[in-house]
Structure formats: C-alpha cells, structure tokens
C-alpha atoms as a PDB file:
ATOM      1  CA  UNK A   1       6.187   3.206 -18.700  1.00  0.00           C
ATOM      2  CA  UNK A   2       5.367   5.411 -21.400  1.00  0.00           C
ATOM      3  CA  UNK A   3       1.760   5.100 -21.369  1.00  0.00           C
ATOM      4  CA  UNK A   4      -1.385   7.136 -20.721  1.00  0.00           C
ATOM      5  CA  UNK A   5      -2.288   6.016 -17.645  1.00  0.00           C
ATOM      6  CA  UNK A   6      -1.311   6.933 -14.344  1.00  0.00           C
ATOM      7  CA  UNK A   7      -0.025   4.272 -11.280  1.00  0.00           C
ATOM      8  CA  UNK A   8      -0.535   5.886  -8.280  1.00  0.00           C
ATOM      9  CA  UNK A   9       0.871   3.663  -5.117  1.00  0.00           C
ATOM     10  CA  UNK A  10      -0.114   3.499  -1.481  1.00  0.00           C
ATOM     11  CA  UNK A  11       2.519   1.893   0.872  1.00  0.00           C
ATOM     12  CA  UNK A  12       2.966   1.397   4.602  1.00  0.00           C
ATOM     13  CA  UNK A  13       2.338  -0.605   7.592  1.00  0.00           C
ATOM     14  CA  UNK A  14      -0.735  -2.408   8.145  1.00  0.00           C
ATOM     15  CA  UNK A  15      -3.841  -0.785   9.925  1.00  0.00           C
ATOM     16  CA  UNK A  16      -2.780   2.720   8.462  1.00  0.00           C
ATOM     17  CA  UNK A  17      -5.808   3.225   6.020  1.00  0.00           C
ATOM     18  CA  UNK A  18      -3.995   2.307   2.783  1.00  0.00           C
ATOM     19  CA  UNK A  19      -7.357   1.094   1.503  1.00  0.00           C
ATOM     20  CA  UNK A  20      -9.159   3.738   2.849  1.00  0.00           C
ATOM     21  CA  UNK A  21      -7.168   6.298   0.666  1.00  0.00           C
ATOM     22  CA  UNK A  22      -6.936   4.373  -2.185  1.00  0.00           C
ATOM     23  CA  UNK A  23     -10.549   4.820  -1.795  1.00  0.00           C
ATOM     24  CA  UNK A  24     -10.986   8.296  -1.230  1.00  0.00           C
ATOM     25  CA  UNK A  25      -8.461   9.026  -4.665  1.00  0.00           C
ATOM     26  CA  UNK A  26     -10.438   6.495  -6.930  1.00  0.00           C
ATOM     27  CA  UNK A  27     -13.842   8.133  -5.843  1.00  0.00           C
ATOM     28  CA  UNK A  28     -12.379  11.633  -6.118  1.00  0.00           C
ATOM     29  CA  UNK A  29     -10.715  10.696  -9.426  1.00  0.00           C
ATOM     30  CA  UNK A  30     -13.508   9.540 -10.865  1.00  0.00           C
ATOM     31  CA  UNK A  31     -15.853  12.294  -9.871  1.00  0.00           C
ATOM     32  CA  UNK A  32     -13.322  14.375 -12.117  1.00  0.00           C
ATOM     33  CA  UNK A  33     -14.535  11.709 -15.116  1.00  0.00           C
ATOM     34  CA  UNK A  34     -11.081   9.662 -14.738  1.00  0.00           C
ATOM     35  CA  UNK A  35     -11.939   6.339 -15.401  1.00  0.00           C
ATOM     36  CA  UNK A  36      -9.894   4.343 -11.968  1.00  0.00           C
ATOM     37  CA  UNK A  37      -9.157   0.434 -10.931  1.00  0.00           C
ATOM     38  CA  UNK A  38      -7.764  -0.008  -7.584  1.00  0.00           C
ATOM     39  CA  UNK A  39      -5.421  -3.438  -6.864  1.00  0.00           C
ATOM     40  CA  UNK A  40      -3.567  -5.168  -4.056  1.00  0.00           C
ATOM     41  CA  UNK A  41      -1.452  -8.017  -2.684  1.00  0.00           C
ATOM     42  CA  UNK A  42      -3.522 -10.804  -2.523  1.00  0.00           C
ATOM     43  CA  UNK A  43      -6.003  -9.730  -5.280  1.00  0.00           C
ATOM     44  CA  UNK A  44      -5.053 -12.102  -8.218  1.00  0.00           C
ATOM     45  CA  UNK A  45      -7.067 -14.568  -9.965  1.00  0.00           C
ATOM     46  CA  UNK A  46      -3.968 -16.923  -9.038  1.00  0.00           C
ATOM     47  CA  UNK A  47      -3.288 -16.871  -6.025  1.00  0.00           C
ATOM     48  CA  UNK A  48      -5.220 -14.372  -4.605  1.00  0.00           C
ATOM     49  CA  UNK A  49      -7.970 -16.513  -2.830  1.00  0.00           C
ATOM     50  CA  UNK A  50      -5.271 -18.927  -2.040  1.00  0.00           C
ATOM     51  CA  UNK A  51      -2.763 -16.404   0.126  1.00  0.00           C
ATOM     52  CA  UNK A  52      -6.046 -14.934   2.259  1.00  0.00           C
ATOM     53  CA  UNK A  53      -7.959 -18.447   2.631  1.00  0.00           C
ATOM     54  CA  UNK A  54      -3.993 -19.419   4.457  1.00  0.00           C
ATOM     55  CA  UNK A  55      -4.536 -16.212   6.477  1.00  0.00           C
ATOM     56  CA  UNK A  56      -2.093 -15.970   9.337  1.00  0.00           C
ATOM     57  CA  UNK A  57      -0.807 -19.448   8.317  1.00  0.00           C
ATOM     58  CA  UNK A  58       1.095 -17.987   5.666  1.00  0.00           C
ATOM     59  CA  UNK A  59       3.269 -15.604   7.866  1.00  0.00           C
ATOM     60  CA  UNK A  60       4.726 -19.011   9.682  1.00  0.00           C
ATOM     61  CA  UNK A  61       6.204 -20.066   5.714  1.00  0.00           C
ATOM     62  CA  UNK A  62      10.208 -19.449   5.162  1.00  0.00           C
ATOM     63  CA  UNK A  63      10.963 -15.511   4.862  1.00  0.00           C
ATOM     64  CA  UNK A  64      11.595 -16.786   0.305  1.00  0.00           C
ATOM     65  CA  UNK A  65       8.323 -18.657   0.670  1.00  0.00           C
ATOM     66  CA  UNK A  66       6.538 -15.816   1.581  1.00  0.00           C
ATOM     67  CA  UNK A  67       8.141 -13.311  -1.124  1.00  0.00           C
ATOM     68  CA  UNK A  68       7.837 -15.644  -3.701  1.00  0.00           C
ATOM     69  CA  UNK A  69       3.682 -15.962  -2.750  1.00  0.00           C
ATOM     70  CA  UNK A  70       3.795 -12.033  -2.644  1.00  0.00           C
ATOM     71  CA  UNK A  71       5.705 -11.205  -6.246  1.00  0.00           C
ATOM     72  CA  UNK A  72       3.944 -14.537  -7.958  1.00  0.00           C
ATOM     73  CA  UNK A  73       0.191 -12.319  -6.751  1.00  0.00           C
ATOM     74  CA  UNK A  74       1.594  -8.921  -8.227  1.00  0.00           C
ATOM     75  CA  UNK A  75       2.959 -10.129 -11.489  1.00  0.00           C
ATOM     76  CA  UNK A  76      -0.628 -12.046 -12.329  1.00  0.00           C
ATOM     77  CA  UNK A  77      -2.360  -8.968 -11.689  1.00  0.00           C
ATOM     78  CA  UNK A  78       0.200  -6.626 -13.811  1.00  0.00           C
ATOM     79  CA  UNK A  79       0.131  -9.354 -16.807  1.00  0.00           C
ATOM     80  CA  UNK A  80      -3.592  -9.372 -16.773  1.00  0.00           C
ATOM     81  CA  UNK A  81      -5.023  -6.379 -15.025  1.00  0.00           C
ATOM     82  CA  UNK A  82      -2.842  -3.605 -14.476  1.00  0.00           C
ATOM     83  CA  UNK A  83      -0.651  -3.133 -17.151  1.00  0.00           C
ATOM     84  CA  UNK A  84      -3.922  -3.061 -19.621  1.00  0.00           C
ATOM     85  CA  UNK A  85      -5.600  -0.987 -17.691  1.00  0.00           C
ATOM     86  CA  UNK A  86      -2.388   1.618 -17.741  1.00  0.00           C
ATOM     87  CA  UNK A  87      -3.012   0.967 -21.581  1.00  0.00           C
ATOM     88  CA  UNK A  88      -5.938   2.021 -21.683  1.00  0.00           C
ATOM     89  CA  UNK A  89      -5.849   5.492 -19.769  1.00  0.00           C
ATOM     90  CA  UNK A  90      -6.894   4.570 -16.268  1.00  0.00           C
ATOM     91  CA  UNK A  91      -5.680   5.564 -13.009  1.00  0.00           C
ATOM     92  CA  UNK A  92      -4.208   2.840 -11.540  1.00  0.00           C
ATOM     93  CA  UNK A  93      -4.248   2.555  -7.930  1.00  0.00           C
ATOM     94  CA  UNK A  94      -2.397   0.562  -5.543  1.00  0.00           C
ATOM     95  CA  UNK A  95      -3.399  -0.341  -2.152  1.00  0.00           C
ATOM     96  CA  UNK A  96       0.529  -1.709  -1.143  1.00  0.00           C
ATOM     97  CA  UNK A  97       2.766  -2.604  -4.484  1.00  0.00           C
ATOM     98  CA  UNK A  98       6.568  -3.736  -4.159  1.00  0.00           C
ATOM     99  CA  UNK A  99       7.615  -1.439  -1.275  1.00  0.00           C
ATOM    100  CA  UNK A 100       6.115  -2.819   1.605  1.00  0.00           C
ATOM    101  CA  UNK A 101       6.365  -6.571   0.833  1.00  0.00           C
ATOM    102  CA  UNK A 102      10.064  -6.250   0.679  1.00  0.00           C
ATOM    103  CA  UNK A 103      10.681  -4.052   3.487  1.00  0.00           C
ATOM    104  CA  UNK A 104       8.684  -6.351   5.606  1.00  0.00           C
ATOM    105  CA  UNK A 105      11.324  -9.665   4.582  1.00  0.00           C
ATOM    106  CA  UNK A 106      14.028  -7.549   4.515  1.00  0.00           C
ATOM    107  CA  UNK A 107      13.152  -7.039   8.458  1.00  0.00           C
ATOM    108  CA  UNK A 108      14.209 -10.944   8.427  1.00  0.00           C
ATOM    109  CA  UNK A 109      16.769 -10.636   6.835  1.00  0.00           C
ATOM    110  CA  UNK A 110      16.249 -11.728   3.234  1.00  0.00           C
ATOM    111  CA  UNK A 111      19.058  -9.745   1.100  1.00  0.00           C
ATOM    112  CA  UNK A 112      17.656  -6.658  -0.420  1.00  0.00           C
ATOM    113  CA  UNK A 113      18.789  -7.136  -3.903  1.00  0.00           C
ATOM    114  CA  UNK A 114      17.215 -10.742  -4.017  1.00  0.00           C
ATOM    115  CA  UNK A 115      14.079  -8.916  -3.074  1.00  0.00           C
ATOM    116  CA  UNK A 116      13.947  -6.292  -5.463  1.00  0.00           C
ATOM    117  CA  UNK A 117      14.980  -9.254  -8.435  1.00  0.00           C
ATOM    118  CA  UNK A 118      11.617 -10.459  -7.825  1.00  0.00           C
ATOM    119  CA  UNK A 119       9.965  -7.203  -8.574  1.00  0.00           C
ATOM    120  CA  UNK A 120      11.791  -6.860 -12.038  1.00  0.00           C
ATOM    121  CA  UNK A 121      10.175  -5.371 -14.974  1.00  0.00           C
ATOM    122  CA  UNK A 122       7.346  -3.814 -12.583  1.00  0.00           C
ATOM    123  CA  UNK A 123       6.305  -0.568 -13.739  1.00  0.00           C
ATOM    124  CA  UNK A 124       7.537   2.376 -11.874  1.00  0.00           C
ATOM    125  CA  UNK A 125       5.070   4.400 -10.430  1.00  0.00           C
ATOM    126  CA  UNK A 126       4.298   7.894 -11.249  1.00  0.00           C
ATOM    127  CA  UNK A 127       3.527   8.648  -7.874  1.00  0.00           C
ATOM    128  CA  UNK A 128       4.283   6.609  -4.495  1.00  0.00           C
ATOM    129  CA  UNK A 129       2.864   7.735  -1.322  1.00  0.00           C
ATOM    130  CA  UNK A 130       4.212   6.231   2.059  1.00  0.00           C
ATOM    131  CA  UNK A 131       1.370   6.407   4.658  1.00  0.00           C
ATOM    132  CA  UNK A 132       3.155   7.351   8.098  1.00  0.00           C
ATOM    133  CA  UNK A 133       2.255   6.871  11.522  1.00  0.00           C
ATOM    134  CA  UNK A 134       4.174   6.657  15.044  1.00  0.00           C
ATOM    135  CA  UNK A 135       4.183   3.013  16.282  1.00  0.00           C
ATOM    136  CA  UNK A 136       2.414   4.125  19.872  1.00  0.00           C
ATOM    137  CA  UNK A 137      -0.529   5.566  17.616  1.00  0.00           C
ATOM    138  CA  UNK A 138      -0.763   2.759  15.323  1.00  0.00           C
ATOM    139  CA  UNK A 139      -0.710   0.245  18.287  1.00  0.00           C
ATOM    140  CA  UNK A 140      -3.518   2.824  19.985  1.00  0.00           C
ATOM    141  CA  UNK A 141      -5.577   2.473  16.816  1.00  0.00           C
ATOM    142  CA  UNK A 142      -5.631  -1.318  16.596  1.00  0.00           C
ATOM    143  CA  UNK A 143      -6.518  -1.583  20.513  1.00  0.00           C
ATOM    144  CA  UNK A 144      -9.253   0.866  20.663  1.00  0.00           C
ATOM    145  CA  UNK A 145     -10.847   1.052  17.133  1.00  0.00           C
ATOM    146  CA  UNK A 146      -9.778  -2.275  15.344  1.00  0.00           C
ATOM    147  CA  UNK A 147     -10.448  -5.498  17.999  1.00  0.00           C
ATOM    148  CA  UNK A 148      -6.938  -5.298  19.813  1.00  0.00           C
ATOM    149  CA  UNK A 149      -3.343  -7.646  19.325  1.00  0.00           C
ATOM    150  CA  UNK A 150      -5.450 -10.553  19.355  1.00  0.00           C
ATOM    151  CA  UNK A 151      -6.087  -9.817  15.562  1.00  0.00           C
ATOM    152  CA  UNK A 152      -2.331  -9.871  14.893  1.00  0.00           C
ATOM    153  CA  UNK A 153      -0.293 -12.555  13.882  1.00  0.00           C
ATOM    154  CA  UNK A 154       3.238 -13.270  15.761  1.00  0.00           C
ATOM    155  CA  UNK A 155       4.345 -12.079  12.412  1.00  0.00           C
ATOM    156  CA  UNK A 156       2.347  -8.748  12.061  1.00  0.00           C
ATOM    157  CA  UNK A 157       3.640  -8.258  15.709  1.00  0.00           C
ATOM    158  CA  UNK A 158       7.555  -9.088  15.042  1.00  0.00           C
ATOM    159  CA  UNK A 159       7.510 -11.610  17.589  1.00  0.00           C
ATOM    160  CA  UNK A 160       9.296 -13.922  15.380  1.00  0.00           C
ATOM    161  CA  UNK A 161      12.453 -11.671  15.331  1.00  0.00           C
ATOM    162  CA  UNK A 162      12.645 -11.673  19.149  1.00  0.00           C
ATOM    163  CA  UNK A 163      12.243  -7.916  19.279  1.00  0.00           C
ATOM    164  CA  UNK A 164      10.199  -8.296  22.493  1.00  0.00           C
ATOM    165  CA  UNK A 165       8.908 -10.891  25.190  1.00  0.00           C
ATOM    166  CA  UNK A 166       5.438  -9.494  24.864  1.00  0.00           C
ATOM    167  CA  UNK A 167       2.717  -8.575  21.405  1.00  0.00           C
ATOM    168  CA  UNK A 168       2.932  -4.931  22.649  1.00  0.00           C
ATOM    169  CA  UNK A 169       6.569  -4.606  22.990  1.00  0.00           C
ATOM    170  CA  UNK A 170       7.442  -6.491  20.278  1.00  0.00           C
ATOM    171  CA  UNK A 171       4.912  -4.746  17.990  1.00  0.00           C
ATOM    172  CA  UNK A 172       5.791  -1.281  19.113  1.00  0.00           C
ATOM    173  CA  UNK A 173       9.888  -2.169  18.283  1.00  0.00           C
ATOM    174  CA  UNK A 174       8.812  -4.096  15.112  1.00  0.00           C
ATOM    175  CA  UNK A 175       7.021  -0.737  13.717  1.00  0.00           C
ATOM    176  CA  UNK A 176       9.549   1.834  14.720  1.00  0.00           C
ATOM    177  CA  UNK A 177      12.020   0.059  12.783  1.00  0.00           C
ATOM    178  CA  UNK A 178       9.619  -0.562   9.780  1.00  0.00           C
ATOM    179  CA  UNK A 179       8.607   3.479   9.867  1.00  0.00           C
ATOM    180  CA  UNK A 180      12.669   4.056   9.887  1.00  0.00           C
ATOM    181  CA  UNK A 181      12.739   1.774   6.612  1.00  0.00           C
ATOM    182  CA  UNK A 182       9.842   3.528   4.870  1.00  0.00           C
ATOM    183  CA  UNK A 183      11.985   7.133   5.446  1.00  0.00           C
ATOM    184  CA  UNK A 184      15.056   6.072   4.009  1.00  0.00           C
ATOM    185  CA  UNK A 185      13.113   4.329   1.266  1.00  0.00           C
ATOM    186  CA  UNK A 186      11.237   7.913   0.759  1.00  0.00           C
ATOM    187  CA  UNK A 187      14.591   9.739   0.665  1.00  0.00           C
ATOM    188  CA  UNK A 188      15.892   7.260  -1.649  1.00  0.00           C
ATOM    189  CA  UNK A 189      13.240   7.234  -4.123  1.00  0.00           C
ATOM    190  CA  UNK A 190      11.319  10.426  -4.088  1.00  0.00           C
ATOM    191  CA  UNK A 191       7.996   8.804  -2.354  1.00  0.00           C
ATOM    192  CA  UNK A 192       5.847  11.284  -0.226  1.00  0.00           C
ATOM    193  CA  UNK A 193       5.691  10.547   3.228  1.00  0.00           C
ATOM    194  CA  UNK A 194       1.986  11.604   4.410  1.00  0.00           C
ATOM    195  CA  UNK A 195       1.729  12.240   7.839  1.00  0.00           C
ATOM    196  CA  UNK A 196      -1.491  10.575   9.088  1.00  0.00           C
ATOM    197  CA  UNK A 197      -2.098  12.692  11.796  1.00  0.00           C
ATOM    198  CA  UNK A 198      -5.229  14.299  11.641  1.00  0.00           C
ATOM    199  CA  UNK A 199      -8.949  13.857  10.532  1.00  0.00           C
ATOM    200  CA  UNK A 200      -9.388  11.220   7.419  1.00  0.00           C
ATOM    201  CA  UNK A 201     -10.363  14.582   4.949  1.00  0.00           C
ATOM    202  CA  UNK A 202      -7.671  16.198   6.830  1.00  0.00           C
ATOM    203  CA  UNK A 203      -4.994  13.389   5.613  1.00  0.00           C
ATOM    204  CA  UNK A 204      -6.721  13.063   2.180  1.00  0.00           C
ATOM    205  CA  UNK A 205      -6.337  16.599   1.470  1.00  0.00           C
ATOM    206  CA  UNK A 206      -2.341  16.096   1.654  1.00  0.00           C
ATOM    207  CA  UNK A 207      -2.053  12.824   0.065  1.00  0.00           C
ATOM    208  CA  UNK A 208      -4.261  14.826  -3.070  1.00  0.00           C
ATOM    209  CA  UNK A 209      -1.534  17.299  -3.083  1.00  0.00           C
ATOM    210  CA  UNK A 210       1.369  15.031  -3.535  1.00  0.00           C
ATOM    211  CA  UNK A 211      -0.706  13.086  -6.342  1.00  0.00           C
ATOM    212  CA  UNK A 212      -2.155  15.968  -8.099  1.00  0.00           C
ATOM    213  CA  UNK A 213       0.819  17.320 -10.308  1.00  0.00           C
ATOM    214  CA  UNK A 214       0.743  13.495 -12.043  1.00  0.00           C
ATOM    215  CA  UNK A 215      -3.362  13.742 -12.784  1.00  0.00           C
ATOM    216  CA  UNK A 216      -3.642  17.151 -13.082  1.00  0.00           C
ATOM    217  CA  UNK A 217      -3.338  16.707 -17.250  1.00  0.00           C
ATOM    218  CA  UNK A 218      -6.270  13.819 -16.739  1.00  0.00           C
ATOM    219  CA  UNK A 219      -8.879  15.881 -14.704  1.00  0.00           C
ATOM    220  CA  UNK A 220     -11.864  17.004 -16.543  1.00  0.00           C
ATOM    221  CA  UNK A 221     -14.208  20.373 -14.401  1.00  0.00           C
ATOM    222  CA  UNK A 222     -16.327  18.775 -11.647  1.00  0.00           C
ATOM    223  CA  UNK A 223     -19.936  19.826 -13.382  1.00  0.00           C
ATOM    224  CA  UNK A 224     -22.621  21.142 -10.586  1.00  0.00           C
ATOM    225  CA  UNK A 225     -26.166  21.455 -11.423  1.00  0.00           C
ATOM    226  CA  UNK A 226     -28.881  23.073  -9.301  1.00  0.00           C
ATOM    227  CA  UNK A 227     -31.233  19.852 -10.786  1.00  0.00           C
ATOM    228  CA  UNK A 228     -33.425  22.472 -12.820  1.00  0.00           C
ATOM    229  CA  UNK A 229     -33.828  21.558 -16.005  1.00  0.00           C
ATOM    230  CA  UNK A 230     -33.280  25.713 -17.250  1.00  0.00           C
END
C-alpha cells in the first residue's frame, strides 16, 4: 500500500516472544513520538472472543475450518482497524499476520495456494520479521519457564500428524519442520530471520535493526531533560 503508515510483522512459532517484541517496538516507537497500534489473530471484534473462549477446542476443527476462523479474524481487523490506522500514519504492528497461520495448515496438508487465496488483498508488509528458535530450546523454554507440555494442545504439539508417539517427540519433530518452513519462506520473501538467542535487549537490538531502514523517515529526536526548569 501506498500509504503513510508503516506495517511492521512479527511471525513464528508459538512461545517465541512475538508479543513481547511487538511490545518492545511499539514502546520504543512511540518514545520516538510515532503514534503505534499493535494487532493479532484472534483480536477482532468478530470473532475474536469467539476463537479464544473455544481455546484448544478449536485446533480439533477440519484443517479449512480452522483457516477460514483465522483469515475471517484478520480481514475484520484490516477492514476496521488496521487499514485506517495505516491511513492515518501509524505504525502498525503485528503480533503473527498471514505467515504463520498458513504455514501451520499447510503442515496438514491444506494446498498452499488455497491458503494464500484466503489472504488476498492483505496489505504487504513493509517489514516482516521471522522470530527463530531451535526446537530443543523452544521445548526447554515452555518446560522450565512457561508451565510445561501440559499447556499444549495435541495440535500445538503435532501429535495429530503422527510425527511422534510422545508430546516431546512429537513437538520437537513438529517445530523443526515448522523452523525449516519459516527459512524458505524468509528466502522467498525477503523476511528477516532474528535469531533469538540471547538476552531479550540483546534480541531487540537486532530485530530494531532489520525494522529501522522502514521507520527511520517517521522517527522524531528522543528529547532528554535534566527536569530543571532552566
């Protein structure tokens, strides 16, 4: 789109710190006077409440079910909140967009190019960044830091594509061919992959890096006062 505003877009696997990201860029965007919005799947006014009150229910719906839920949820939120918002000058943020939705069904084997039909006439982003982490890691951060598997659905573990007889096998297969996806998607499309390796500030610093050549023209000087009124 030809407009002043700028969509920035976080993608990956779940449990990667999408949101927290998202968060950092708003809050560092905005402390350079950018006015920001952040969005989501499973933020809309439609359907929104509907897809997280389902909660793990909705990963046992048909592979098309599932999409459709997914693209219905984005194109409310473009229509009435995003698109406007590009309008209007923000940043526009993205915690997960059309990437990961359809790289996650096209692990079941829904055909690509039905996929990407449902994603027509979505803005392109000016800047895409694929949060990347190895599948042993990931798993470690779930176990020790987030609750363990028992927070996963069958789904969210691949156990439904009989990649494993176990959560932790399954899971670790399931993500190594999902992080395999995201890098040919990267190389196809010109998306940064961000290694997440590292501190939070540490990953932050390289994900501003990637994003700052598309804001750069937006930023206004960071003002610091010494609170004297001289």
């Amino acid at each position: 789109m030809n407009q002043p505003g700028r969509l920035i877009v976080f993608e990956g696997p779940d449990h990667v710190g999408r949101s927290t990201h998202a968060r950092f860029v708003k809050e560092r965007l905005e402390a350079h006077g950018v006015a920001s919005v952040t969005f989501g799947l499973a933020r809309s006014r439609l359907l929104g409440e509907q897809i997280k009150r389902e909660g793990h229910e909705i990963h046992d719906y048909g592979s098309r079910t599932r999409a459709l839920l997914y693209a219905t949820d984005l194109h409310d939120q473009l229509i009435h909140e995003i698109i406007p918002a590009y309008r209007a000058g923000y940043a526009v943020i993205a915690d997960r967009y059309t990437i990961t939705p359809v790289v996650r069904e096209e692990m079941r084997g829904t055909p690509l190019s039905w996929l990407q039909g449902l994603y027509d006439g979505a803005p392109e982003p000016d800047a895409t960044i694929i949060l990347d982490i190895g599948p042993r890691r990931l798993l470690d951060r779930i176990l020790y830091a987030q609750g363990g598997l028992e927070r996963l659905s069958n789904y969210e573990c691949g156990l439904d594509l009989g990649l494993g007889t176990t959560s932790t096998t399954s899971f670790l297969a399931y993500q190594k061919k999902m992080r395999k996806r995201f890098r040919e998607i990267a190389n196809e499309t010109g998306a940064h992959i961000i290694s997440t390796n590292g501190t939070p500030l540490e990953v932050h610093s390289r994900v501003w890096d990637a994003i700052q050549p598309v804001v750069s023209g937006m930023l206004e000087p960071i003002q610091i006062t010494n609170g004297s009124d001289e």
